[in-house]
N, C-alpha and C. Protein backbone atom coordinates (compact mmCIF):
# COMPACT_ATOMS: atom_id res chain seq x y z
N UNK A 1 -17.81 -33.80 -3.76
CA UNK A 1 -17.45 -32.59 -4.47
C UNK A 1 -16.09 -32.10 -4.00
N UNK A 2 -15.42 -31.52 -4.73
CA UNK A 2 -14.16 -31.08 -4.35
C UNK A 2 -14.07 -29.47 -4.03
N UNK A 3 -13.34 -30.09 -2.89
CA UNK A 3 -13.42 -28.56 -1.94
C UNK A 3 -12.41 -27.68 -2.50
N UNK A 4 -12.40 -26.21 -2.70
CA UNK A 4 -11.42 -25.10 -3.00
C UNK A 4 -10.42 -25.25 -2.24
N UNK A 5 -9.02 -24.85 -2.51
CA UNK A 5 -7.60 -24.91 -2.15
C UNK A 5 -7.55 -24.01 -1.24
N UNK A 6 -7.27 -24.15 -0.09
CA UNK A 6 -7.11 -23.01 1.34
C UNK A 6 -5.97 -21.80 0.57
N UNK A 7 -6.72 -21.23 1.03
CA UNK A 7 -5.82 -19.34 0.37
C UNK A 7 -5.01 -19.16 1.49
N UNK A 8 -3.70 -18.47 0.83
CA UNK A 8 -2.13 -18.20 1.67
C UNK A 8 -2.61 -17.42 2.61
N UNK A 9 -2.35 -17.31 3.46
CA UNK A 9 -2.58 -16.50 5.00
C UNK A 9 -3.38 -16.88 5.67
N UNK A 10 -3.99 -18.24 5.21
CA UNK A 10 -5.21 -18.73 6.41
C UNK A 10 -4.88 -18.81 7.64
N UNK A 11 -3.62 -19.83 8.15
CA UNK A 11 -2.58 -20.27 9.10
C UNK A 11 -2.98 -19.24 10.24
N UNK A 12 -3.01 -20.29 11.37
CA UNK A 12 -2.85 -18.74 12.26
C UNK A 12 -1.58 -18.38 13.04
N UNK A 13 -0.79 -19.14 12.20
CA UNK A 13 0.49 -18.58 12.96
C UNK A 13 1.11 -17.67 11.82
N UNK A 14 0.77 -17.20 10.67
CA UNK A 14 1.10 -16.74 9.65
C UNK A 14 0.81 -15.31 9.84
N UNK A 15 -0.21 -14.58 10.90
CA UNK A 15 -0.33 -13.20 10.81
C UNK A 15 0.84 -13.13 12.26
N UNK A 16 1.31 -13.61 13.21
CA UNK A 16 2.33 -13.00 13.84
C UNK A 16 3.63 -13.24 13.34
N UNK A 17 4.06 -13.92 12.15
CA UNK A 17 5.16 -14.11 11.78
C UNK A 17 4.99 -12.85 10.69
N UNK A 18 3.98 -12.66 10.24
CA UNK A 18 3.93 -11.72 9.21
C UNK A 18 4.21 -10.00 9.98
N UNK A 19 3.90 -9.88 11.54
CA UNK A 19 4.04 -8.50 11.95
C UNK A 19 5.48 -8.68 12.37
N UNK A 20 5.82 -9.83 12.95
CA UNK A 20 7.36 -9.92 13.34
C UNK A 20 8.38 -9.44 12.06
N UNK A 21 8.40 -9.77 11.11
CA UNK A 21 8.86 -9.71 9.83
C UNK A 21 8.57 -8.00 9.79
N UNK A 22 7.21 -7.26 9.50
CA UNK A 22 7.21 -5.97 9.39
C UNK A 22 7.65 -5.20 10.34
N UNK A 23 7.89 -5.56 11.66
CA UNK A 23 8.64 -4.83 12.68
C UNK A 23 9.92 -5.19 12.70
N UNK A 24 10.81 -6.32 12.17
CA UNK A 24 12.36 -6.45 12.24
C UNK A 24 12.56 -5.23 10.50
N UNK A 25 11.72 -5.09 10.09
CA UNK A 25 12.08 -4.22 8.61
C UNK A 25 11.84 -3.06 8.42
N UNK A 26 10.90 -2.43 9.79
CA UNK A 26 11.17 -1.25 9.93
C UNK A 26 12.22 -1.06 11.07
N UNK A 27 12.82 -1.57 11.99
CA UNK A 27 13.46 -1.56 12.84
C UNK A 27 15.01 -1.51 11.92
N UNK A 28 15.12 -2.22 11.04
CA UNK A 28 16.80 -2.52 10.83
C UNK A 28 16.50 -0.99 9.78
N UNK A 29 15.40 -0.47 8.93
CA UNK A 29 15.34 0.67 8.14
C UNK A 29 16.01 2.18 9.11
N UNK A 30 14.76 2.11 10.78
CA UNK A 30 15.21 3.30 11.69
C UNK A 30 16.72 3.11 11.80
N UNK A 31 17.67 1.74 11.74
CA UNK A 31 18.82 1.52 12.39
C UNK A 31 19.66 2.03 11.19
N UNK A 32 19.63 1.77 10.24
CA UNK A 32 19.79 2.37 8.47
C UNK A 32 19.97 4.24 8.74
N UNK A 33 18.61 4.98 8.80
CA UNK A 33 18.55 6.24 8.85
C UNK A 33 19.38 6.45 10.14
N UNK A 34 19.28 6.12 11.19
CA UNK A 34 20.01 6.88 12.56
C UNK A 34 21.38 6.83 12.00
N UNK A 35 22.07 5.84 11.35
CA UNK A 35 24.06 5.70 11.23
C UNK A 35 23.73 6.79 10.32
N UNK A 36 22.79 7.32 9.56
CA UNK A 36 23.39 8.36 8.68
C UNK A 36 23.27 10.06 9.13
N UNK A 37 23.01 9.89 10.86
CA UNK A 37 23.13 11.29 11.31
C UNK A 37 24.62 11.05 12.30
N UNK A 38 25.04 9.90 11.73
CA UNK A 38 26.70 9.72 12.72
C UNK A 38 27.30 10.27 11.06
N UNK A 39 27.53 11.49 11.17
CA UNK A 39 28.52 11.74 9.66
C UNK A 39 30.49 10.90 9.78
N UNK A 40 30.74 10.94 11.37
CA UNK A 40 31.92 9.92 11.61
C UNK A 40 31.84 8.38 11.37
N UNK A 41 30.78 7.80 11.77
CA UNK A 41 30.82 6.51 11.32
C UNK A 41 30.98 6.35 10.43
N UNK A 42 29.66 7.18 8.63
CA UNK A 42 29.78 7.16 7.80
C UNK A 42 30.88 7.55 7.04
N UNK A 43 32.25 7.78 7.38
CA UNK A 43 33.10 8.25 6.86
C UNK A 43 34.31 7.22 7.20
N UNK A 44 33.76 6.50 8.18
CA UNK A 44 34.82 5.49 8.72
C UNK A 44 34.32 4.21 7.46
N UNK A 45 33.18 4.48 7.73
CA UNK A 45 32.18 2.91 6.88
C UNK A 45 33.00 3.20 5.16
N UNK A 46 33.74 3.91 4.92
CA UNK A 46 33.55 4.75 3.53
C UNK A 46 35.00 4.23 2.96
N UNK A 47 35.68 4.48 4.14
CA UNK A 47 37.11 4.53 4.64
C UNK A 47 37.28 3.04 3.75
N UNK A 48 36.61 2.00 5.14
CA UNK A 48 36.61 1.08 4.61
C UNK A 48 36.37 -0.34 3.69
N UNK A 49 35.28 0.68 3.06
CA UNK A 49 34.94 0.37 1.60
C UNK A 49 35.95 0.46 0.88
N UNK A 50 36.57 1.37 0.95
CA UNK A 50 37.67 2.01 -0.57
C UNK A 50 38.86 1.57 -0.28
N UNK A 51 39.11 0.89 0.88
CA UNK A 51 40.69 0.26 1.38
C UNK A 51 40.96 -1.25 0.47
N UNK A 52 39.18 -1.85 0.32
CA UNK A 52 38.83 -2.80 -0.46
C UNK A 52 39.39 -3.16 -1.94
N UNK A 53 39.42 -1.78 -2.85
CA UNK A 53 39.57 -1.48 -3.65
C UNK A 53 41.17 -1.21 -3.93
């Protein structure tokens, strides 16, 4: 008899790659919100966006 197709996330290396992944994506998000209480960086970052142009 033919056996059912193993379902995605069986792996067991697949649930620590899966929290590594949700902790580098909230980590680079906190790193996102903190540059936007530097109102100088953001104005430098801005600077040199529009020098682009």
């Amino acid at each position: 008899m033919h056996s059912p197709a193993p379902r995605l996330g069986t792996c067991s290396r697949s649930r620590p790659v899966r929290l590594l992944g949700w902790v580098a994506a909230v980590l680079i998000l906190l790193a996102v919100f903190a540059l936007y209480t530097a109102p100088g960086f953001m104005v430098m970052l801005a600077n040199q966006a529009w020098a682009c142009f």
